[in-house]
N, C-alpha and C. Protein backbone atom coordinates (compact mmCIF):
# COMPACT_ATOMS: atom_id res chain seq x y z
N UNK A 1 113.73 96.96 103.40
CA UNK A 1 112.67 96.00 103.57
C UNK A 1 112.51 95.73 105.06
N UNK A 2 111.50 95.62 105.40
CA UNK A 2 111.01 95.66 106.55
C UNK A 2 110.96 94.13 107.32
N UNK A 3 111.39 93.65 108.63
CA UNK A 3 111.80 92.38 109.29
C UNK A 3 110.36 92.01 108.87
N UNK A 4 110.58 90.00 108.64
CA UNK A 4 109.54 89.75 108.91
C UNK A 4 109.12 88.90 110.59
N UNK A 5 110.24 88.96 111.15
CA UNK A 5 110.17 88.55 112.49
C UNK A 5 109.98 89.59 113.41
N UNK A 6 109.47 89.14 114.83
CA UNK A 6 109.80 90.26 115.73
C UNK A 6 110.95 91.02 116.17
N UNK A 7 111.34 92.15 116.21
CA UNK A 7 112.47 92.53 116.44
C UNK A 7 112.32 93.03 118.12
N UNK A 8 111.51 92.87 118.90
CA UNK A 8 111.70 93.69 120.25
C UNK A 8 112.07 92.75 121.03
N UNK A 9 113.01 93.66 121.81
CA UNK A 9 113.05 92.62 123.01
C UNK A 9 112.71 92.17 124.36
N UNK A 10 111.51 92.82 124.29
CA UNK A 10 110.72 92.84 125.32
C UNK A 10 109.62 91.71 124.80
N UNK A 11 109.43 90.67 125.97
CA UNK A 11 108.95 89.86 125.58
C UNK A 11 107.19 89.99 125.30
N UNK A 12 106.91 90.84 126.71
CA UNK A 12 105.51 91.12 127.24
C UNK A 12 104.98 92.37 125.85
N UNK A 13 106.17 92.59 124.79
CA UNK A 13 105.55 93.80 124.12
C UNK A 13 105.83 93.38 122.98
N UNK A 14 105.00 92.17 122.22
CA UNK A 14 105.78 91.64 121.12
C UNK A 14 105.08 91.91 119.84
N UNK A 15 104.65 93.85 119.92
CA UNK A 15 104.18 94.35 118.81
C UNK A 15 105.42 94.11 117.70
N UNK A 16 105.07 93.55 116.19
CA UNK A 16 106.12 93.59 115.68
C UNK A 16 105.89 93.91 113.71
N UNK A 17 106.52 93.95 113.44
CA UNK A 17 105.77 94.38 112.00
C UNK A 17 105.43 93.43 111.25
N UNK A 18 104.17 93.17 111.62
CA UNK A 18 102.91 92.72 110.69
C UNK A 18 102.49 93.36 109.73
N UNK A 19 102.36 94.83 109.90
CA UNK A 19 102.08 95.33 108.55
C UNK A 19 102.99 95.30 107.36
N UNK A 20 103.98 95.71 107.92
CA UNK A 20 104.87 95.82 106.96
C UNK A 20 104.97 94.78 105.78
N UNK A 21 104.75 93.74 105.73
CA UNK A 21 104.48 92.80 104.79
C UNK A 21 103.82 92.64 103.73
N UNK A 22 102.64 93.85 103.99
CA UNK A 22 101.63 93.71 103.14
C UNK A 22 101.61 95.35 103.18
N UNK A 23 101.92 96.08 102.53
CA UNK A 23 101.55 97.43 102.84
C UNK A 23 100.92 98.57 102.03
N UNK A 24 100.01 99.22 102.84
CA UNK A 24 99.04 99.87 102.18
C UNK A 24 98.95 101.09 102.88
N UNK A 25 99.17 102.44 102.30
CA UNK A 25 99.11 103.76 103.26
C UNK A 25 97.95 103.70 104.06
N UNK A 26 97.11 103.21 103.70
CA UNK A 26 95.38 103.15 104.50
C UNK A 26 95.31 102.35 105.76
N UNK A 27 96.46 101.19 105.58
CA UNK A 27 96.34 99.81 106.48
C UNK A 27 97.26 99.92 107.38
N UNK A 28 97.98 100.56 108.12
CA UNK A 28 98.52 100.44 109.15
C UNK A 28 99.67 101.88 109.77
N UNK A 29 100.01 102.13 110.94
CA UNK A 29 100.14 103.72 111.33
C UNK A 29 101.75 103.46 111.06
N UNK A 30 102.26 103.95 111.07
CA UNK A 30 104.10 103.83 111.19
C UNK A 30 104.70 103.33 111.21
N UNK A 31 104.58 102.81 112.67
CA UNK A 31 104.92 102.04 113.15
C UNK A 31 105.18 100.23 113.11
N UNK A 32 103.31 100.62 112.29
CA UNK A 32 103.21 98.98 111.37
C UNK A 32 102.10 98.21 112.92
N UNK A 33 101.70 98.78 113.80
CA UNK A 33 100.73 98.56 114.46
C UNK A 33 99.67 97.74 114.48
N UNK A 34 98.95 98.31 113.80
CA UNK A 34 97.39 98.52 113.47
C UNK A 34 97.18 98.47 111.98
N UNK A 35 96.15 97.45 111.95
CA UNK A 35 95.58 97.08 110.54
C UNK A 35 94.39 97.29 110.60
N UNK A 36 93.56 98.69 109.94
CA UNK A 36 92.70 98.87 109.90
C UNK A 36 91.60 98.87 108.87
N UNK A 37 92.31 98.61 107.76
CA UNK A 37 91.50 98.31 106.14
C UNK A 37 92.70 97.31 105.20
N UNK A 38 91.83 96.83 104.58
CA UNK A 38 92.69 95.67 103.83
C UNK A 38 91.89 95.52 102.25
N UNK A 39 92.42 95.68 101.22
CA UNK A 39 91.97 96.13 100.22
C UNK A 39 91.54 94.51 99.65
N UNK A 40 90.39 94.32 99.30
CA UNK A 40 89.92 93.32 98.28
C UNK A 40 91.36 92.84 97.23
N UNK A 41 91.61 91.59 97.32
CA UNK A 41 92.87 91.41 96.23
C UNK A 41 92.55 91.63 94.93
N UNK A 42 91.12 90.91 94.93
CA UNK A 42 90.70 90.99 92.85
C UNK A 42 89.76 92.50 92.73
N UNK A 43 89.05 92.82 93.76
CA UNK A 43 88.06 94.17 93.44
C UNK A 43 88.77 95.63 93.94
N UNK A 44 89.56 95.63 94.97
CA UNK A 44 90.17 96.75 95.10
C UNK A 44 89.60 97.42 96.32
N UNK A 45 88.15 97.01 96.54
CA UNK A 45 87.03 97.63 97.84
C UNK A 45 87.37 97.74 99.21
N UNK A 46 87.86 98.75 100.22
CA UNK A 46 88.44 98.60 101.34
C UNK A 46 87.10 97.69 102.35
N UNK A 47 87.71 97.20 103.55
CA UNK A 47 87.59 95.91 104.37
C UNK A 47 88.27 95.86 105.28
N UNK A 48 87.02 96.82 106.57
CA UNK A 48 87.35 97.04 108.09
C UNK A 48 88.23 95.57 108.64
N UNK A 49 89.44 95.86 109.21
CA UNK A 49 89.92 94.80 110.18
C UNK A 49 89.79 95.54 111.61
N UNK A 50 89.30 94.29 112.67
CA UNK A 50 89.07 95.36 113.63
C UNK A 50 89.75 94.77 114.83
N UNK A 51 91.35 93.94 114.23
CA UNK A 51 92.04 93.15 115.58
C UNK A 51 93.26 93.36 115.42
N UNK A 52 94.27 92.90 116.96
CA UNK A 52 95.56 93.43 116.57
C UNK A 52 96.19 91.95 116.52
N UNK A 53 97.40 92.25 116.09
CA UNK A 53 97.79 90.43 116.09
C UNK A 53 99.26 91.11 116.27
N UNK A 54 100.24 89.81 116.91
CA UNK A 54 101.59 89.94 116.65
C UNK A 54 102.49 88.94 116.08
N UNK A 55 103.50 88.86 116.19
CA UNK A 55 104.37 87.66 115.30
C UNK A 55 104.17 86.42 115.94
N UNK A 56 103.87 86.81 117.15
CA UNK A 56 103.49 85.16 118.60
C UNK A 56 102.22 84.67 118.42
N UNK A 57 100.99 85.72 117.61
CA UNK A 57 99.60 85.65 117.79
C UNK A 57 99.31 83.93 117.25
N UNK A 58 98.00 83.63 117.71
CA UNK A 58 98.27 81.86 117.41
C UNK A 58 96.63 82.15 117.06
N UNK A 59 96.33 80.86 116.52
CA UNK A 59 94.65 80.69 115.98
C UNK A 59 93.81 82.20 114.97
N UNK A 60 95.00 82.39 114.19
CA UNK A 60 94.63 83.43 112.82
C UNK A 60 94.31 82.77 112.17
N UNK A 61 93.21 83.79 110.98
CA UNK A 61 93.74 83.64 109.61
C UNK A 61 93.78 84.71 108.63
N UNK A 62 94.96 84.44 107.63
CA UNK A 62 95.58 85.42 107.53
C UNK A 62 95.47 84.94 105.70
N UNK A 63 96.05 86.31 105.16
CA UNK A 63 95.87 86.28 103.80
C UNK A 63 97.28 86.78 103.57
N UNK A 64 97.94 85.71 102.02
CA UNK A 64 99.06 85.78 101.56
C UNK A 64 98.83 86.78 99.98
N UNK A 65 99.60 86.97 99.25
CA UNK A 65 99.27 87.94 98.42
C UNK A 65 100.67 88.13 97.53
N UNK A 66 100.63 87.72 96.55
CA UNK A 66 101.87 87.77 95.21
C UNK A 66 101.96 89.04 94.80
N UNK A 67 103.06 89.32 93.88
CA UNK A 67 102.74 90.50 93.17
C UNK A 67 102.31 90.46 92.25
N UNK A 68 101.62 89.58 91.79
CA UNK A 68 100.94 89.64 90.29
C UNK A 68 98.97 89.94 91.11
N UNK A 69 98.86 90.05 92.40
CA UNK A 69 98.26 90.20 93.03
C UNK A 69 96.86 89.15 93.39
N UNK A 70 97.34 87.94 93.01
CA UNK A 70 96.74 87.17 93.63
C UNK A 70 96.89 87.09 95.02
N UNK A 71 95.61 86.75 95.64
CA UNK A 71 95.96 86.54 97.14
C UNK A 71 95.25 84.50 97.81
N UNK A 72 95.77 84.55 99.05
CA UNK A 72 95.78 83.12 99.06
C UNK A 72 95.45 83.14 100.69
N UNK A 73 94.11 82.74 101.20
CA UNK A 73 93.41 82.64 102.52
C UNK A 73 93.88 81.59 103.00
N UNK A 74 94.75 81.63 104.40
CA UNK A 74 95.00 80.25 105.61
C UNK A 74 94.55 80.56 106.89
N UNK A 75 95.07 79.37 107.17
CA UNK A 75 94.47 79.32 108.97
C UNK A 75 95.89 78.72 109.85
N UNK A 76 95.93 78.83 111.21
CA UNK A 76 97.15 78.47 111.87
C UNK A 76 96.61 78.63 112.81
N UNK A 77 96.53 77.27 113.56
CA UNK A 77 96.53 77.58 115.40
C UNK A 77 97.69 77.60 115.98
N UNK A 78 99.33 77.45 115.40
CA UNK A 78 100.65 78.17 115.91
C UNK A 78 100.85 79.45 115.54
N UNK A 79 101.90 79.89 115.73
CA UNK A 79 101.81 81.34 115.55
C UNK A 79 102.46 81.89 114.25
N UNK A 80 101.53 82.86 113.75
CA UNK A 80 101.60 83.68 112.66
C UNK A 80 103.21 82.79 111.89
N UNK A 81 103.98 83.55 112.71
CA UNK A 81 105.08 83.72 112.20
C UNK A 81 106.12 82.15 112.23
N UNK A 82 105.36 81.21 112.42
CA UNK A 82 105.81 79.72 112.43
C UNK A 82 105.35 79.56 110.98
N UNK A 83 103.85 79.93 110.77
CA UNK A 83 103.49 79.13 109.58
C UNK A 83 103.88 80.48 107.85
N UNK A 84 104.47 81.78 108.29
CA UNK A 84 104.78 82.00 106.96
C UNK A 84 106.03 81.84 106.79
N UNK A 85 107.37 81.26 107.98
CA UNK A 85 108.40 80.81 107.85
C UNK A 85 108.15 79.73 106.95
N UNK A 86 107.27 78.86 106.96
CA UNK A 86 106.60 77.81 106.52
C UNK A 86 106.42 77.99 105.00
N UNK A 87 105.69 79.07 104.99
CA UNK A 87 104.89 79.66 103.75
C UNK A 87 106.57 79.89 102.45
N UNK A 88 107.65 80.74 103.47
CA UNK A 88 108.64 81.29 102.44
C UNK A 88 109.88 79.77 102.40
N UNK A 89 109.70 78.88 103.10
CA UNK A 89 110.71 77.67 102.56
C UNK A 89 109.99 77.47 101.82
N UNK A 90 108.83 77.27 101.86
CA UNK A 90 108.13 76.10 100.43
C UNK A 90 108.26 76.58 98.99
N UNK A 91 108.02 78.05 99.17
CA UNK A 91 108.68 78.89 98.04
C UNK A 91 109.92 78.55 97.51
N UNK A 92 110.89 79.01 98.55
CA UNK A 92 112.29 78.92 98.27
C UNK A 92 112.82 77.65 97.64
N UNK A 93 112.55 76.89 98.40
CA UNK A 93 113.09 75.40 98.08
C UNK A 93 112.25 74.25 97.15
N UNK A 94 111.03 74.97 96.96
CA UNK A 94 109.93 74.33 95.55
C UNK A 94 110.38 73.64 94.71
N UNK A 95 110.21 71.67 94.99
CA UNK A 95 110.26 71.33 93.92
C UNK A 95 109.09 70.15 93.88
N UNK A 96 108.56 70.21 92.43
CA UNK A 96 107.68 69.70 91.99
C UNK A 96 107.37 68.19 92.84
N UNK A 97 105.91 67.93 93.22
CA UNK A 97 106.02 66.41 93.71
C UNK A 97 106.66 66.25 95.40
N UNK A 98 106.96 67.64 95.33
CA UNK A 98 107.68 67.10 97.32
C UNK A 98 106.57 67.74 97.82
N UNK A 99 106.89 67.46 99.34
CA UNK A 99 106.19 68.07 100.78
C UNK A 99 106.27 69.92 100.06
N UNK A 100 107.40 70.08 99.45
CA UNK A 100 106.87 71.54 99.29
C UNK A 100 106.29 72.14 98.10
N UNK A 101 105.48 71.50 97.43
CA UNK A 101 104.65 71.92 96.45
C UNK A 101 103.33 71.70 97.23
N UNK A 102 102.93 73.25 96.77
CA UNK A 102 101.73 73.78 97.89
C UNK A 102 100.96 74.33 96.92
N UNK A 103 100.30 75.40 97.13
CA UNK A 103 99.35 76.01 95.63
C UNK A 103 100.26 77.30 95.99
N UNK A 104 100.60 77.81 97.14
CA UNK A 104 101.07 78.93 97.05
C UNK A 104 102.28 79.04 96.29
N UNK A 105 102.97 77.86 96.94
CA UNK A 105 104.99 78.29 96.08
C UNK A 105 104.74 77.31 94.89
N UNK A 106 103.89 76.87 94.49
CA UNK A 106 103.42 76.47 92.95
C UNK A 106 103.26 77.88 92.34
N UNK A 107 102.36 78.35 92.90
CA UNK A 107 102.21 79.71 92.37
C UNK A 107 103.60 80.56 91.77
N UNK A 108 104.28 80.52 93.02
CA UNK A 108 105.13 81.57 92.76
C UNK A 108 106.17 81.35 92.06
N UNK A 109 106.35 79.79 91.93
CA UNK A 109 107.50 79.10 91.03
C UNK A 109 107.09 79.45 89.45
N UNK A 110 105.87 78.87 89.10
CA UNK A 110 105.38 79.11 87.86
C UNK A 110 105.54 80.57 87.06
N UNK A 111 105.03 81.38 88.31
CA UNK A 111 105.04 82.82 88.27
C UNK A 111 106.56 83.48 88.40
N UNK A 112 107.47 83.10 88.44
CA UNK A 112 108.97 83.77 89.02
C UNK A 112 108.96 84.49 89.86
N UNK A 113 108.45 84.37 90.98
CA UNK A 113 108.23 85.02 92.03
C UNK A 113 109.01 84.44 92.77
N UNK A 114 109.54 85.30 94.04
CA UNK A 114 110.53 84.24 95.26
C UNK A 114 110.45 84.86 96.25
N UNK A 115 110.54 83.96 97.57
CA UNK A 115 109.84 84.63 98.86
C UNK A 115 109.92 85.74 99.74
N UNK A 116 110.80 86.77 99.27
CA UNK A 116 110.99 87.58 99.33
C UNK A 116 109.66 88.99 99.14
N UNK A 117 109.01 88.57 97.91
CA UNK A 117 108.18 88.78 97.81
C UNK A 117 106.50 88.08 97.94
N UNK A 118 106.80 87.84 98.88
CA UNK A 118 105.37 87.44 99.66
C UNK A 118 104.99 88.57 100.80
N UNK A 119 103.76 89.02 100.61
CA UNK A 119 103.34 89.89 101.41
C UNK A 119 102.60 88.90 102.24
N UNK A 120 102.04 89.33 103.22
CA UNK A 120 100.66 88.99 104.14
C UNK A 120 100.33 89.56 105.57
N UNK A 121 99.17 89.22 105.66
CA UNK A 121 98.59 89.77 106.96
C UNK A 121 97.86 88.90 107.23
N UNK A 122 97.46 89.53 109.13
CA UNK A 122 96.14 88.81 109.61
C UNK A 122 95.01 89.66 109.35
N UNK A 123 93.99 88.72 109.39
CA UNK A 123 92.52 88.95 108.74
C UNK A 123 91.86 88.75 109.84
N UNK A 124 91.75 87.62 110.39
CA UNK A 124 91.08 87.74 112.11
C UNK A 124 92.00 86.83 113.36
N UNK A 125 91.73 86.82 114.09
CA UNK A 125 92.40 86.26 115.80
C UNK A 125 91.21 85.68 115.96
N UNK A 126 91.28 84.08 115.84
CA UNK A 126 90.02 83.40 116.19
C UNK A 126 90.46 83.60 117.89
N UNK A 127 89.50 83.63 119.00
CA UNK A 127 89.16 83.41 120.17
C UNK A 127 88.97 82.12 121.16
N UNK A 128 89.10 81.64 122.04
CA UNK A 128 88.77 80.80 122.05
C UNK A 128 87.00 80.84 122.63
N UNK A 129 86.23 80.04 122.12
CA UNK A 129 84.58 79.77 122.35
C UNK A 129 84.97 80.17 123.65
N UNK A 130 83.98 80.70 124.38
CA UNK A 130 83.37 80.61 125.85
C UNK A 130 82.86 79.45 126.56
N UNK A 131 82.16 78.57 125.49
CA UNK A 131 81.37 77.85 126.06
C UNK A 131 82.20 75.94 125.20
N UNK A 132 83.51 76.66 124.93
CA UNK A 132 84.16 74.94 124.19
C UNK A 132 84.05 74.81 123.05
N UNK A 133 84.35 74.24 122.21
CA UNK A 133 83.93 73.65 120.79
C UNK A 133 84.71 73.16 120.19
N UNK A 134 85.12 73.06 119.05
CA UNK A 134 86.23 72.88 118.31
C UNK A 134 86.88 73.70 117.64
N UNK A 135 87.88 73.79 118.28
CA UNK A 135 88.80 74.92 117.57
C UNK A 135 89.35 74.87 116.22
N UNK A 136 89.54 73.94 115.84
CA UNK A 136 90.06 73.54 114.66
C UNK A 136 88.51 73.92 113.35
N UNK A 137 87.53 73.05 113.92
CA UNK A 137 86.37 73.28 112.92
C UNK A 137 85.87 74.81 113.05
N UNK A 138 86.29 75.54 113.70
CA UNK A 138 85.74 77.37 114.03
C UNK A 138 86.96 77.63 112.99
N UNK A 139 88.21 77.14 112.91
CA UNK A 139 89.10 77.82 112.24
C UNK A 139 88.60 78.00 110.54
N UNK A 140 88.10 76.37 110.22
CA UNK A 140 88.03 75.88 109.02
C UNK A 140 86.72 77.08 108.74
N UNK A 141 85.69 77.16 109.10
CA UNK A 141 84.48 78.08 109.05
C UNK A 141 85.17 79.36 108.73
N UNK A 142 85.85 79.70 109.64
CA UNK A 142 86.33 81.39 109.64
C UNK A 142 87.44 81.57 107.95
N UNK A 143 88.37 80.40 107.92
CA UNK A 143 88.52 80.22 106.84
C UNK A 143 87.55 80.24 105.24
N UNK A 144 87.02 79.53 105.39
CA UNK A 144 86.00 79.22 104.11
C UNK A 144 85.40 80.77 104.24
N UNK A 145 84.71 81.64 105.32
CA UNK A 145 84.07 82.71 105.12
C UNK A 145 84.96 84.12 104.30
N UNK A 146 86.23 83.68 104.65
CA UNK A 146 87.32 84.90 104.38
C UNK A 146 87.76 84.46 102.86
N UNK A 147 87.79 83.10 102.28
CA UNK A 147 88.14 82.86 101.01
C UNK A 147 87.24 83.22 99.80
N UNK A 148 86.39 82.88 100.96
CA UNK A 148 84.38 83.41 99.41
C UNK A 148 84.40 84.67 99.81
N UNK A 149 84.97 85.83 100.91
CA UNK A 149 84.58 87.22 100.66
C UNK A 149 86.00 87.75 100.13
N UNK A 150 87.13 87.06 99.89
CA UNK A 150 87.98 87.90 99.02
C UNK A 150 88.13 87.34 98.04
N UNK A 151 87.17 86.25 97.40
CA UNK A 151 87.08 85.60 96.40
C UNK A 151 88.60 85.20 96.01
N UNK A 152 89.50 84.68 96.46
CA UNK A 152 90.83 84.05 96.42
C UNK A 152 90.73 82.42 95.79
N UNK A 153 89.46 81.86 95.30
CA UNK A 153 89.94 80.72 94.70
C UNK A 153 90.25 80.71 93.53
N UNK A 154 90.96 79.70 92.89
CA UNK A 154 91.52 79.86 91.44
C UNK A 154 90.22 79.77 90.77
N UNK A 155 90.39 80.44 89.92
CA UNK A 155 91.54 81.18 89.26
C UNK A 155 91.82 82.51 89.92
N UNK A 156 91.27 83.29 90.08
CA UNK A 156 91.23 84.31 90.81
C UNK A 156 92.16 85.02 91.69
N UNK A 157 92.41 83.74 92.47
CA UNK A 157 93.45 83.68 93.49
C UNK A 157 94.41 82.43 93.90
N UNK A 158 94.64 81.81 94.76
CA UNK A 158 95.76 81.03 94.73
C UNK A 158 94.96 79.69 95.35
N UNK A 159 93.62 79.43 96.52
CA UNK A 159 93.18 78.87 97.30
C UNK A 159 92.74 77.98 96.06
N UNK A 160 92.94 76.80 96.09
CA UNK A 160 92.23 75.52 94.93
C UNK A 160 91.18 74.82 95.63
N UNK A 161 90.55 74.86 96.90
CA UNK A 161 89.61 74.47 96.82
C UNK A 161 88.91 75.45 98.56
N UNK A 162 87.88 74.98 98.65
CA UNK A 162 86.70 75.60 99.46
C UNK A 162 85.91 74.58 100.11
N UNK A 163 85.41 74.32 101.16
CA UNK A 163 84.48 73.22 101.36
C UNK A 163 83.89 74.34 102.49
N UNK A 164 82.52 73.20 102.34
CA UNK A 164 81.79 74.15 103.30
C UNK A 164 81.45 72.53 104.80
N UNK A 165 81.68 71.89 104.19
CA UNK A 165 82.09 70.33 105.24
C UNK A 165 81.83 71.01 106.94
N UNK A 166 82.61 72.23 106.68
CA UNK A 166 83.38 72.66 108.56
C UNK A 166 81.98 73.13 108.94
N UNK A 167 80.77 73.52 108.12
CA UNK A 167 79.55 74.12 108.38
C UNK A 167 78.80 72.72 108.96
N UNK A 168 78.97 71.58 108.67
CA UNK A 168 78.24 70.47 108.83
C UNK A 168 77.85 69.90 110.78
């Protein structure tokens, strides 16, 4: 099984396996690089990605994915790999009614799933505006657009709700 942290130790080169998490012969070179197609969770339809991200990358959003193959759309302006450390305690340590009942490790509790098996990737590297804005409300937008095109709300998928508010 493949790290889900960075393993290099070069700081300035902190390509690290992102793919590996989620893996698809189509979606990434060897190495675990490059994510270049990302398969629809409920339709199966490949879905150009056209950015690179690493374990440090900050202001993603990224898609989680069970093996019963639901998948589950977030956002993070820390980095990648802060918030699925995040993602696999809530799993692990899931109990009903706490800080760590989430929809995801609800999911996976219900489901007998354990964090081990959580795949995911990034989906895009928000930027920052040129011209200012809110970063947080660009996140929520880029979010909501990636949950209605991989159709990830329940039932379907793991996301329980959608607002379009961040459009306002």
């Amino acid at each position: 099984m493949a790290a889900l942290y960075c393993n290099r130790k070069d700081p300035a080169n902190k390509l690290c396996s992102v793919a590996y998490r989620f893996p698809n012969k189509n979606s990434y070179d060897a190495s675990g690089y490059v994510w270049e197609i990302v398969r629809h969770p409920v339709q199966g339809t490949p879905i150009k990605i056209k950015q690179y991200a690493t374990c440090e990358t900050e202001n993603v959003i990224y898609l989680l994915k069970c093996p019963c193959g639901k998948g589950y759309v977030g956002q993070t302006s820390r980095s990648i790999k802060t918030r699925i450390k995040e993602h696999r305690g809530n799993i692990r340590n899931y109990k009903q009614g706490s800080p760590t009942d989430t929809t995801v490790s609800r999911h996976f509790n219900l489901a007998n799933h354990n964090q081990t098996q959580l795949k995911w990737m990034v989906l895009e590297v928000i930027q920052t505006p040129q011209r200012g804005g809110d970063m947080k409300q660009y996140l929520s937008q880029r979010e909501t657009f990636w949950i209605k095109r991989l159709d990830t709300l329940q039932p379907l998928g793991m996301n329980d709700s959608c607002s379009v508010k961040c459009y306002l």
